[in-house]
N, C-alpha and C. Protein backbone atom coordinates (compact mmCIF):
# COMPACT_ATOMS: atom_id res chain seq x y z
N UNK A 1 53.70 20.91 15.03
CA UNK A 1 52.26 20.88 14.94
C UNK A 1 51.77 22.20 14.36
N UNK A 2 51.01 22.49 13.40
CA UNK A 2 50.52 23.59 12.46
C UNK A 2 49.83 24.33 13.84
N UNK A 3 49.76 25.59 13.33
CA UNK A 3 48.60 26.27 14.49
C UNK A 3 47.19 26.57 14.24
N UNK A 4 46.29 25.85 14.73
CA UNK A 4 44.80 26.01 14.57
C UNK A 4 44.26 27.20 13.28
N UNK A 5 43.52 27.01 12.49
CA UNK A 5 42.82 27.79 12.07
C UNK A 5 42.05 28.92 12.89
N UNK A 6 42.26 30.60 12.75
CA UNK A 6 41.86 31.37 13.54
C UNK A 6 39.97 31.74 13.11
N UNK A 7 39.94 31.22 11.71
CA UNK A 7 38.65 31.51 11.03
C UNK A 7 37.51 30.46 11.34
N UNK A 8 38.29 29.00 11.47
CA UNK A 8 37.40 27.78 11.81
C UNK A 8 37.01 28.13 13.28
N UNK A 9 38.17 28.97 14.65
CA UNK A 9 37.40 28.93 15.86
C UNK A 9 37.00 30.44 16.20
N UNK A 10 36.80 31.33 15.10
CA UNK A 10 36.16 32.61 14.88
C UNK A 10 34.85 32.64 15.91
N UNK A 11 34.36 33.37 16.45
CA UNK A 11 33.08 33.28 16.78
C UNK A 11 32.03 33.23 16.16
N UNK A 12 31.89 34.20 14.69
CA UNK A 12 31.48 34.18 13.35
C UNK A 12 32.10 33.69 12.51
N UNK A 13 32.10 32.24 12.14
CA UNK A 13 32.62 31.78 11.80
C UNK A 13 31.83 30.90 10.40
N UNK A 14 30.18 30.86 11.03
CA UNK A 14 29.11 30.49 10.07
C UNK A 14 28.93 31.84 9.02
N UNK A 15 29.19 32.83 9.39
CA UNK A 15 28.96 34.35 8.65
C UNK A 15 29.59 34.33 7.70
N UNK A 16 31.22 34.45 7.82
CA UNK A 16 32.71 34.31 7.19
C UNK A 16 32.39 33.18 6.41
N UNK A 17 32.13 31.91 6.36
CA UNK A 17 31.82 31.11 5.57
C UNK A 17 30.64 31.15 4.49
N UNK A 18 29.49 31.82 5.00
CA UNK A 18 28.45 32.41 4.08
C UNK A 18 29.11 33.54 3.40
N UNK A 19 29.84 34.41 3.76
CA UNK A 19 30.25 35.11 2.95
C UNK A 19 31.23 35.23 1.79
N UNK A 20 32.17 33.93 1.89
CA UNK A 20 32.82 33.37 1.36
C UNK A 20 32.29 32.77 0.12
N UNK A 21 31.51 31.78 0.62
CA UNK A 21 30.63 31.08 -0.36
C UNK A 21 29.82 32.31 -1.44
N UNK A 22 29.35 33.58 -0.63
CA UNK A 22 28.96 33.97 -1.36
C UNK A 22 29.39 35.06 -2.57
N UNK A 23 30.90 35.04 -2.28
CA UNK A 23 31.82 35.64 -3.26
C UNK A 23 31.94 37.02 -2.86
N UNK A 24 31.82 37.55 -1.27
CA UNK A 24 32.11 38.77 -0.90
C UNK A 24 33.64 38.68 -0.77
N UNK A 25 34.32 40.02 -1.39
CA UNK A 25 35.26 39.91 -1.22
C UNK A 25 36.29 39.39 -0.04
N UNK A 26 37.72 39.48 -0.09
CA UNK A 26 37.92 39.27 1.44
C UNK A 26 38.28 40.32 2.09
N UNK A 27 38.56 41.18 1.25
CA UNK A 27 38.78 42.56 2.02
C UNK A 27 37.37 42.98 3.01
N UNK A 28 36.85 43.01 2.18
CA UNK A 28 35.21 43.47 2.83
C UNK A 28 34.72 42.50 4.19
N UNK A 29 35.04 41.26 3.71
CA UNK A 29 35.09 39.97 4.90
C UNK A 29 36.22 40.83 6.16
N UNK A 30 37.18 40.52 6.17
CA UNK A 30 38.47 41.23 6.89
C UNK A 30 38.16 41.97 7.80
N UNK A 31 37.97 43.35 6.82
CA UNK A 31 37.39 44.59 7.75
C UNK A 31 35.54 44.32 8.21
N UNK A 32 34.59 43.74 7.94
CA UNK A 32 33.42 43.59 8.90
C UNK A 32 33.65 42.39 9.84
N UNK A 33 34.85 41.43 10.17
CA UNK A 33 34.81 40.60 10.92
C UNK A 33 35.74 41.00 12.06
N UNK A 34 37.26 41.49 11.35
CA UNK A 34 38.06 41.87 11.97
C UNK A 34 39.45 40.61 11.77
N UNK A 35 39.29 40.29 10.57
CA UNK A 35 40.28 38.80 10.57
C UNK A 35 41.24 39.65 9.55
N UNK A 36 42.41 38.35 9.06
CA UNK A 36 42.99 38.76 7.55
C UNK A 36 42.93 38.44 6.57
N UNK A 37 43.38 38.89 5.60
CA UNK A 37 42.86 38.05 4.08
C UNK A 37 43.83 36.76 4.19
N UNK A 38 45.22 37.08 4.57
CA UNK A 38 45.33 35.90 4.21
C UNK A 38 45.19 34.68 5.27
N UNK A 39 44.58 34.78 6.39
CA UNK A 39 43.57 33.86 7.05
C UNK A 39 42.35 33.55 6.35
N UNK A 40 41.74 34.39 6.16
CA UNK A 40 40.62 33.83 5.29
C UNK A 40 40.94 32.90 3.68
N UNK A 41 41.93 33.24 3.11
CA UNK A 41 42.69 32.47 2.57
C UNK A 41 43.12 30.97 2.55
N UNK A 42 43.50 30.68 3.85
CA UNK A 42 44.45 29.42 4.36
C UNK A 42 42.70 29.21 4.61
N UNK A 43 41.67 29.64 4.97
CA UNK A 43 40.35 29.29 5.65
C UNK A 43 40.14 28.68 4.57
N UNK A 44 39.59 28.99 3.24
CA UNK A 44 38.89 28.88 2.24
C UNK A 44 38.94 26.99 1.92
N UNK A 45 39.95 26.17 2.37
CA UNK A 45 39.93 24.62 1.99
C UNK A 45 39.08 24.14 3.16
N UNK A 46 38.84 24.79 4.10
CA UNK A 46 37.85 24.47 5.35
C UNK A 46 36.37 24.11 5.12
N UNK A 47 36.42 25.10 4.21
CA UNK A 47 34.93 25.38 4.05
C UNK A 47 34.19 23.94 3.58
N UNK A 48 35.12 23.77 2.23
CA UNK A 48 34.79 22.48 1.69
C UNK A 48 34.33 21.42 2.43
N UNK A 49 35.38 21.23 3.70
CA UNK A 49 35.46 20.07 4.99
C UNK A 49 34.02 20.20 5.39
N UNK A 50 34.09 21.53 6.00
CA UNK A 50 32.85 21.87 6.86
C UNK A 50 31.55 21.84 6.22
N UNK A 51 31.49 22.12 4.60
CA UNK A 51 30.10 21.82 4.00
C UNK A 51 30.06 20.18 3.95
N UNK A 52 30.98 19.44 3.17
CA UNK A 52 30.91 17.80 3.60
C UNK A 52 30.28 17.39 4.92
N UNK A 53 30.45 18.08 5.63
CA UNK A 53 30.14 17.56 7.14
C UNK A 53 28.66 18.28 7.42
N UNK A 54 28.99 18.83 7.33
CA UNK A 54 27.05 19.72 7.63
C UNK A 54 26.57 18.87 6.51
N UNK A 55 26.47 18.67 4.82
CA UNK A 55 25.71 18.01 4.13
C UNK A 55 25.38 15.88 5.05
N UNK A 56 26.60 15.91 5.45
CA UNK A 56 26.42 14.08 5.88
C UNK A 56 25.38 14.22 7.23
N UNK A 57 25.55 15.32 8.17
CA UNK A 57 24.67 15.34 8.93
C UNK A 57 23.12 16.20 8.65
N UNK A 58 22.95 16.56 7.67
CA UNK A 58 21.74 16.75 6.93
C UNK A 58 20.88 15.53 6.45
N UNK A 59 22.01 14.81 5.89
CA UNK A 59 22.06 13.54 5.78
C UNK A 59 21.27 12.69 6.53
N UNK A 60 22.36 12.73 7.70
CA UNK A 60 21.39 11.98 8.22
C UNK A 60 20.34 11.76 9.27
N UNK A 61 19.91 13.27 9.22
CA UNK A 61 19.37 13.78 10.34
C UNK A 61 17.35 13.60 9.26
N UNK A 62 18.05 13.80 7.60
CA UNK A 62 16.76 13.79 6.74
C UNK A 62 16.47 11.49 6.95
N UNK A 63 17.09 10.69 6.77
CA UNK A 63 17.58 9.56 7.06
C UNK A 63 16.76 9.16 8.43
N UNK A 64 17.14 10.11 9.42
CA UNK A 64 16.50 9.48 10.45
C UNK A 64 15.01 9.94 10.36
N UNK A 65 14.63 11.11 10.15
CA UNK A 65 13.50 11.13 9.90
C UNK A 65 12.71 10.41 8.97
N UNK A 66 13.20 10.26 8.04
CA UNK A 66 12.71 8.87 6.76
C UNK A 66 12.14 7.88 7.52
N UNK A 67 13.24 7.29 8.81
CA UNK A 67 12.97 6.00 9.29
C UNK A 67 12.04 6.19 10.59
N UNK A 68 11.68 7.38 11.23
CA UNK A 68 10.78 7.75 12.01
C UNK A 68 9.67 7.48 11.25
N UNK A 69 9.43 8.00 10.16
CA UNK A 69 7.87 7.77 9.18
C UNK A 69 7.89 6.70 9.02
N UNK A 70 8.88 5.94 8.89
CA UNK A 70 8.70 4.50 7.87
C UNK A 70 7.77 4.13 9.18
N UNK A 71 8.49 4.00 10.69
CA UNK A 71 8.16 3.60 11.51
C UNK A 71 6.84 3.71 12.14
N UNK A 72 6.28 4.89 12.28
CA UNK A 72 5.06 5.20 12.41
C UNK A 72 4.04 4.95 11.38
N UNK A 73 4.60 4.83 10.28
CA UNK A 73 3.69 4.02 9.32
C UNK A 73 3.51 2.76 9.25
N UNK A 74 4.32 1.98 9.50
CA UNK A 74 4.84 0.63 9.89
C UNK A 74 3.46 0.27 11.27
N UNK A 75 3.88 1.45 12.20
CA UNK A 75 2.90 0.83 13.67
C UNK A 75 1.23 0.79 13.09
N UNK A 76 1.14 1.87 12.06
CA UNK A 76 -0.40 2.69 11.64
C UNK A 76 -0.82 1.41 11.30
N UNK A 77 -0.17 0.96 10.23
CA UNK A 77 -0.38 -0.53 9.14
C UNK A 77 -0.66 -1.60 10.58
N UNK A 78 0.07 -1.78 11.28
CA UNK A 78 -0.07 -2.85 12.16
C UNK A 78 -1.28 -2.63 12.82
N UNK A 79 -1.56 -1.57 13.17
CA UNK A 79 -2.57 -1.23 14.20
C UNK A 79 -3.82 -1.53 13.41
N UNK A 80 -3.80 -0.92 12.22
CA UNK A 80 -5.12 -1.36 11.09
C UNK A 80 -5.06 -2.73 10.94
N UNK A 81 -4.27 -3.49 10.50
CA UNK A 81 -3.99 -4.95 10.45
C UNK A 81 -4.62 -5.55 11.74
N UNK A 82 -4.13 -5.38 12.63
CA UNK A 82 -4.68 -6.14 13.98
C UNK A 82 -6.36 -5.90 14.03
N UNK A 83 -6.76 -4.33 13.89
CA UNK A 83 -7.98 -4.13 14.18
C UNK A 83 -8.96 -4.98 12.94
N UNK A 84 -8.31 -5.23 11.62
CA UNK A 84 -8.93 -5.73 11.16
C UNK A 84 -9.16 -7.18 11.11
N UNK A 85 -7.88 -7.33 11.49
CA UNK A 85 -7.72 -9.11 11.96
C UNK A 85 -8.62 -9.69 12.97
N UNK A 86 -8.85 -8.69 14.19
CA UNK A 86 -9.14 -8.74 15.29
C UNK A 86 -11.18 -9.17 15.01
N UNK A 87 -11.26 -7.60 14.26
CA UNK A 87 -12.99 -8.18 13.72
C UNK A 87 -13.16 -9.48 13.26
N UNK A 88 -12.41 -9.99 11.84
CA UNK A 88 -12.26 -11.13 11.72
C UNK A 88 -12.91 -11.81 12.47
N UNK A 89 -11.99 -11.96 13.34
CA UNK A 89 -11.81 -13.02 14.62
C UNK A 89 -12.98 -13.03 15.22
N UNK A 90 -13.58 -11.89 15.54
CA UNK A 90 -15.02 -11.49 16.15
C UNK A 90 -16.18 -12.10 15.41
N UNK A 91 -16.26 -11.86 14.00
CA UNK A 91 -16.98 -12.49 13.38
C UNK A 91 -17.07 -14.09 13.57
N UNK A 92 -15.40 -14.18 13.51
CA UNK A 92 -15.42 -15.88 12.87
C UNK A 92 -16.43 -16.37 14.76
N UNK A 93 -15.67 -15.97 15.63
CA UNK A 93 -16.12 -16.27 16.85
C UNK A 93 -17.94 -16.25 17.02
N UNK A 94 -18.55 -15.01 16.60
CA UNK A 94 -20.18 -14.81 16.32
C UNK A 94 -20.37 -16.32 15.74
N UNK A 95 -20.25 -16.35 14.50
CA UNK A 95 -20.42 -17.74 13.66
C UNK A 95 -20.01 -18.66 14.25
N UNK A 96 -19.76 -18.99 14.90
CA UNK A 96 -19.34 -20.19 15.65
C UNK A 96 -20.26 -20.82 16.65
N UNK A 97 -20.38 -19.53 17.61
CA UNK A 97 -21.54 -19.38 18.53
C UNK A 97 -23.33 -19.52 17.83
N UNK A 98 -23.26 -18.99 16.47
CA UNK A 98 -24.82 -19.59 15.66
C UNK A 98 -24.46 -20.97 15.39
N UNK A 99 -23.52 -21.41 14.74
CA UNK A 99 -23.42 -23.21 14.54
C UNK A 99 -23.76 -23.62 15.63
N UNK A 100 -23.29 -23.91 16.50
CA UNK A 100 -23.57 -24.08 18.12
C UNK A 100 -24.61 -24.08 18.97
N UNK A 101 -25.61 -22.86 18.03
CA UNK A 101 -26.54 -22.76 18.83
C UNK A 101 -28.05 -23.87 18.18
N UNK A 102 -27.35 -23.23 16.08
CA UNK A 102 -28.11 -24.15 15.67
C UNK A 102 -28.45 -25.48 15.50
N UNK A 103 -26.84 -26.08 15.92
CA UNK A 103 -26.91 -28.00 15.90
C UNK A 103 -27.72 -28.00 17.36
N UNK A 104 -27.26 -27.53 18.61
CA UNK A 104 -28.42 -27.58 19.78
C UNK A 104 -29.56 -27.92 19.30
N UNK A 105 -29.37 -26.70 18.72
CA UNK A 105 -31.44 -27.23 18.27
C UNK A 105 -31.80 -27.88 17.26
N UNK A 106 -30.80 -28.25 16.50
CA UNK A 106 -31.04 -29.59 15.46
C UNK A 106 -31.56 -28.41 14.20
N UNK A 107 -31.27 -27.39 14.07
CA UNK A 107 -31.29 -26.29 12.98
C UNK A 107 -30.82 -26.46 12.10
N UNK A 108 -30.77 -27.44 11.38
CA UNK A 108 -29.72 -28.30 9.96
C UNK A 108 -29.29 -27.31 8.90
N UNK A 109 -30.33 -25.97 8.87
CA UNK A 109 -30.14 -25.15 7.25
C UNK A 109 -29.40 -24.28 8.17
N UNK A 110 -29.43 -23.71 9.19
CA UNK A 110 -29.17 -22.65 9.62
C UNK A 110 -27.16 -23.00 9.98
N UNK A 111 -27.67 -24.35 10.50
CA UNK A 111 -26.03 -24.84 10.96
C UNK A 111 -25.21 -24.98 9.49
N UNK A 112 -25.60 -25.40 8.42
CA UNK A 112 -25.27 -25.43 7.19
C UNK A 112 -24.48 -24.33 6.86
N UNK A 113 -25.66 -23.51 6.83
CA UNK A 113 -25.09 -21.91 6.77
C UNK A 113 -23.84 -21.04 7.34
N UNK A 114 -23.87 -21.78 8.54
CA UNK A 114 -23.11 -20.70 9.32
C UNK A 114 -21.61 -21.48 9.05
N UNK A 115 -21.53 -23.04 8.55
CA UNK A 115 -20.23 -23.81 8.12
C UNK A 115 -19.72 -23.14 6.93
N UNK A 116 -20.83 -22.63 6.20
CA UNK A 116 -20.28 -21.99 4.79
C UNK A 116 -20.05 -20.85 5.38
N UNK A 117 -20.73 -19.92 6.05
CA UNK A 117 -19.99 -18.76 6.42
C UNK A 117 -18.10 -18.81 7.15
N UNK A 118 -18.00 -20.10 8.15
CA UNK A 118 -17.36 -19.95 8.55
C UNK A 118 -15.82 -20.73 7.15
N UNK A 119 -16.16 -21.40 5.93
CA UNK A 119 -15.35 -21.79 5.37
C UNK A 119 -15.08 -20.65 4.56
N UNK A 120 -15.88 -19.75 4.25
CA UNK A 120 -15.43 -18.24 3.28
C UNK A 120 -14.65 -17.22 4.33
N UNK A 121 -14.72 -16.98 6.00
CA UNK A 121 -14.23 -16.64 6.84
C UNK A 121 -13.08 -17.21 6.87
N UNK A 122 -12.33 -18.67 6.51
CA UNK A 122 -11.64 -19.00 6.60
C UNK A 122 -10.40 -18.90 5.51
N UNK A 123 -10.90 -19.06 4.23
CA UNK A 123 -10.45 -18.70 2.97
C UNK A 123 -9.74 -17.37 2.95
N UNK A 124 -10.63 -16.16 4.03
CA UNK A 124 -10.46 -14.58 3.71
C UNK A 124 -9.25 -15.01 4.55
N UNK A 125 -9.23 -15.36 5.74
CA UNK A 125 -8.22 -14.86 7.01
C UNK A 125 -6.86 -15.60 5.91
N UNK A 126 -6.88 -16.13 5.34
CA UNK A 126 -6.01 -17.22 4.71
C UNK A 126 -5.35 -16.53 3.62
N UNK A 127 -6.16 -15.53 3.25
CA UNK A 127 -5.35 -15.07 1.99
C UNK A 127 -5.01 -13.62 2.78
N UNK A 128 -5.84 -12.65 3.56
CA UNK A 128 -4.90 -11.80 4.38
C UNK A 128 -3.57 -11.99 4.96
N UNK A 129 -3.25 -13.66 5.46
CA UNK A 129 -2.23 -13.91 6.15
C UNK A 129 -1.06 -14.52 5.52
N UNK A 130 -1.63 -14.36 3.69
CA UNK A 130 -0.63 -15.05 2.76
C UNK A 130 -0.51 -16.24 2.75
N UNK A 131 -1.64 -17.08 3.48
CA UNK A 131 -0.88 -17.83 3.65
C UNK A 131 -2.21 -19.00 2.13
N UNK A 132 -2.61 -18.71 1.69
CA UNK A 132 -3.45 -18.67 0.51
C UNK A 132 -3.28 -17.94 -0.51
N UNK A 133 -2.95 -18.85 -1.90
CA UNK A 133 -2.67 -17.40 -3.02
C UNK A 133 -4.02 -17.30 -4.15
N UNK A 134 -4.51 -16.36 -4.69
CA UNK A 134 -5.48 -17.06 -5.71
C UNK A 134 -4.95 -17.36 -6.58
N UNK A 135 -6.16 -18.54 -6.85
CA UNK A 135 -5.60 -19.40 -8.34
C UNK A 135 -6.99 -19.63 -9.04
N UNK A 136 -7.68 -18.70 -8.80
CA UNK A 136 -9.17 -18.96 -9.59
C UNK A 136 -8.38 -18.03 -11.22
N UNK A 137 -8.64 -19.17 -12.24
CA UNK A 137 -8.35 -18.64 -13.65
C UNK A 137 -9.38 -17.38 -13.98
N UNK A 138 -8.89 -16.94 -14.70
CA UNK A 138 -9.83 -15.79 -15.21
C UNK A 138 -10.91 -16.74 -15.92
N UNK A 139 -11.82 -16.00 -16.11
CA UNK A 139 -13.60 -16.15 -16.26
C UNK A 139 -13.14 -16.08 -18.24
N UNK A 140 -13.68 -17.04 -18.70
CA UNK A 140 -13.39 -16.73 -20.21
C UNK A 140 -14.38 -15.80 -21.00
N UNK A 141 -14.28 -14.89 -21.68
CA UNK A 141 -14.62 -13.77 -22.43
C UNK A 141 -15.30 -14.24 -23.94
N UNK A 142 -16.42 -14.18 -24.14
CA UNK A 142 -17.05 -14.38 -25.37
C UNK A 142 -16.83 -13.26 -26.61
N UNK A 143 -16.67 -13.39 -27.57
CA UNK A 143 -16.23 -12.39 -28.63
C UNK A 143 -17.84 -12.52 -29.19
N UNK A 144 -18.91 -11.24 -28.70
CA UNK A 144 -19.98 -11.38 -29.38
C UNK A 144 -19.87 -10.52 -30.85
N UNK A 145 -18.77 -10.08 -31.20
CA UNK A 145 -18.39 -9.76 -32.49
C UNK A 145 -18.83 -10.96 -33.67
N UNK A 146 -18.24 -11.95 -33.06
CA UNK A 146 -18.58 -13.21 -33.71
C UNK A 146 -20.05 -14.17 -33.78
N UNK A 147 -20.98 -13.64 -32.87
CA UNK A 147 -22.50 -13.46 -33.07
C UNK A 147 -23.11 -13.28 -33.96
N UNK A 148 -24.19 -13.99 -34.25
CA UNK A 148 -25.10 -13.61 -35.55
C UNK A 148 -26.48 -12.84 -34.61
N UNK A 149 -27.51 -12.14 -35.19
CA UNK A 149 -27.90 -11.69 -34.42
C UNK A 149 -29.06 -12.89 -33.77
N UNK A 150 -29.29 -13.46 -34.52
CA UNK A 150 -30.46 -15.01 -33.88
C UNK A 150 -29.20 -15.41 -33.05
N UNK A 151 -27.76 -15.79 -33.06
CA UNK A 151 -27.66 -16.19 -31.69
C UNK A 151 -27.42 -14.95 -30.40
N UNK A 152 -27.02 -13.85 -30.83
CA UNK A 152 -27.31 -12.82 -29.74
C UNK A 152 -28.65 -12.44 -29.16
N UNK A 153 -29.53 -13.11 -29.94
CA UNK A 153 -30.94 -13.38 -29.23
C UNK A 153 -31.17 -14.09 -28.32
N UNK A 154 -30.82 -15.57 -29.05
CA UNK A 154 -30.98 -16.64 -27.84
C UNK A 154 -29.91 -16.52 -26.52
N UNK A 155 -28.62 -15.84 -26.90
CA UNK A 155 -27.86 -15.95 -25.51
C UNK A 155 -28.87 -14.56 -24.69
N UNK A 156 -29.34 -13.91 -25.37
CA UNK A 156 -30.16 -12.59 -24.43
C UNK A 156 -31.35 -13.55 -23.47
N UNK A 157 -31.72 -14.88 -24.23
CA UNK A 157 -32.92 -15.53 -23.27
C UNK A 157 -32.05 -16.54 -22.25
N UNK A 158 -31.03 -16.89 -22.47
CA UNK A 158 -30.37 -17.73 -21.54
C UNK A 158 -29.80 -16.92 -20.44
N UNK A 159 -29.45 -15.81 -20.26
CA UNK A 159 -29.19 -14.49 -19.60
C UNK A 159 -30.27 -14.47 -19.02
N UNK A 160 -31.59 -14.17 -19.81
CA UNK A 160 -32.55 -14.15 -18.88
C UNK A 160 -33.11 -15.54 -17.84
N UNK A 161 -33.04 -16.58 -18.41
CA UNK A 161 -33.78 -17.73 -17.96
C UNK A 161 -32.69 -17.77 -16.26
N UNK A 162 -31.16 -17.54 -17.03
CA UNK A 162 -30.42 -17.75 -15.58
C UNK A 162 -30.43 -16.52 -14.45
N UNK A 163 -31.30 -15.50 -14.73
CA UNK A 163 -31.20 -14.55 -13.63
C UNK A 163 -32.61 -15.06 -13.33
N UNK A 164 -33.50 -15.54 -13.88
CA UNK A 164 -34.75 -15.58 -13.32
C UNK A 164 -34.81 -17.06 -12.03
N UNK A 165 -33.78 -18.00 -12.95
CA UNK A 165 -33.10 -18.80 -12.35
C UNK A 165 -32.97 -18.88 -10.45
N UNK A 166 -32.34 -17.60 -10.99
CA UNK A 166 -31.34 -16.91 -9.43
C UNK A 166 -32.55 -16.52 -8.70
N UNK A 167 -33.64 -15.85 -9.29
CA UNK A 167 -33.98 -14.86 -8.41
C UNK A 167 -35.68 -16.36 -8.08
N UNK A 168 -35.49 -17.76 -8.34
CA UNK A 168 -36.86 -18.71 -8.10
C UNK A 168 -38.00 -18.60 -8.05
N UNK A 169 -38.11 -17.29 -9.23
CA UNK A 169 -39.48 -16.97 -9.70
C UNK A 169 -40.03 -18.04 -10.95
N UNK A 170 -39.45 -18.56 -11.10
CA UNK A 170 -40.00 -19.80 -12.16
C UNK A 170 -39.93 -21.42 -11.68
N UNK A 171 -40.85 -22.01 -11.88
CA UNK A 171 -40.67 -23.47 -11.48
C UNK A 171 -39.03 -23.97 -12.41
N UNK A 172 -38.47 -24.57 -11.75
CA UNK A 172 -36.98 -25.19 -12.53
C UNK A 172 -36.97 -25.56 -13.76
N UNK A 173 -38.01 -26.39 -13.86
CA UNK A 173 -38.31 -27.41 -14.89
C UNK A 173 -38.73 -26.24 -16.26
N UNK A 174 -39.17 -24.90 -16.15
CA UNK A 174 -39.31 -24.21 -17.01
C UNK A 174 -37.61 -23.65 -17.47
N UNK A 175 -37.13 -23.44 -16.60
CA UNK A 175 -35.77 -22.43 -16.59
C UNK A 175 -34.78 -23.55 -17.20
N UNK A 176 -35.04 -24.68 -17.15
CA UNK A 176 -33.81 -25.81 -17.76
C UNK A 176 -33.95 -25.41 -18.91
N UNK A 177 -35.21 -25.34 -20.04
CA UNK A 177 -34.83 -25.65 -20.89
C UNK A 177 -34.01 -25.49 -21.72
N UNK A 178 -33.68 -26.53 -22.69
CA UNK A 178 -31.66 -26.05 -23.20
C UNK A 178 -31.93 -25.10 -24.46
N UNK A 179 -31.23 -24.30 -24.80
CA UNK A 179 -31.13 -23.79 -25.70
C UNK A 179 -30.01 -23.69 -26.53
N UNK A 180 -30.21 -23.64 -27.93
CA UNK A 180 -28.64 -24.55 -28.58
C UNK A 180 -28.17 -22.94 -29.19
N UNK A 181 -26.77 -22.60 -28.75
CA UNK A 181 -26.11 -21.39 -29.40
C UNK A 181 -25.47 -21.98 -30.29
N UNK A 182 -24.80 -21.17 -31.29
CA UNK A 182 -24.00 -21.61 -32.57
C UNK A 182 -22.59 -21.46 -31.60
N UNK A 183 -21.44 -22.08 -32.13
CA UNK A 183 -20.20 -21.49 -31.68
C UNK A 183 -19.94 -20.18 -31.51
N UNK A 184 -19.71 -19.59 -30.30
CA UNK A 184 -19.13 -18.68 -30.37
C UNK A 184 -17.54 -18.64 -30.18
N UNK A 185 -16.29 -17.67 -30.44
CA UNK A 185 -15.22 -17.62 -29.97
C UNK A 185 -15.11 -17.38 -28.89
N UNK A 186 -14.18 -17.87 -28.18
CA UNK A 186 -14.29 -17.57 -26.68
C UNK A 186 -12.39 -17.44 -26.99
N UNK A 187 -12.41 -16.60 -25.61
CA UNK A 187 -11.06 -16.45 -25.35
C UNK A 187 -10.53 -16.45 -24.08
């Protein structure tokens, strides 16, 4: 059986190895430790071992901490998730309690209301929970490049007629009327 390395169970043994590494001689090593050169010598394939091993437990000491964050980020996300799930829920529950209150009283617009609130409440929780994907196509894009300016006029009054539209400052029957655009490109 070989006999133990005297440098690996040195008391300074982290020193001797920094000093090694750092290209102090070994004489100079020798005489401030009190070892021999040619121990420090037979030492020198150690070192290698012993940095492998300090780097794997650097390793995985950086590793476990990685998975401490992941983890506490992991709970943060959940905790926000729930609290926001949770309002949700609060809401959808409020709305429930106005339907309820408004069919009681035979409140037809109000109960209306609160069904559409609660079907867009339903839609949201649905796509938070994945379990809904969107599939609304994109909105198609007019190339007013391709406009003459009489029809970039008339689409400027149909713009207007439909916000005035929105906002039921005009009797309907004014806001219908059609107005004919030339082709535009659409894309």
């Amino acid at each position: 059986m070989p006999k133990p390395c005297s440098i690996c169970h040195h008391p300074n043994v982290a020193k001797i190895n920094a000093a090694i590494i750092n290209g102090t001689s070994y004489r100079d090593i020798s005489g401030r430790y009190g070892t021999s050169k040619s121990a420090l010598e037979r030492h020198r394939p150690h070192i290698a071992k012993a940095l492998a091993k300090a780097q794997k437990a650097v390793a995985k000491r950086d590793q476990a901490i990685a998975e401490k964050q992941e983890t506490a980020t992991a709970i943060q996300e959940a905790v926000q998730a729930g609290t926001l799930l949770e309002r949700l829920f609060q809401v959808h529950r409020d709305t429930r309690e106005i339907f309820k209150e408004a069919r009681g009283a035979k409140d037809h617009t109000t109960a209306l209301r609160a069904i559409a609130r609660m079907e867009k409440q339903l839609e949201l929780e649905a796509r938070l929970l994945g379990e809904l994907k969107d599939t609304t196509p994109p909105a198609p894009t007019i190339d007013l490049s391709q406009l003459s300016d009489e029809d970039l006029g008339h689409l400027e009054i149909v713009i207007e007629r439909a916000t005035i539209r929105g906002r039921s400052e005009v009797p309907p029957a004014a806001a219908d009327q059609p107005i004919a655009l030339e082709e535009a490109k659409v894309t």
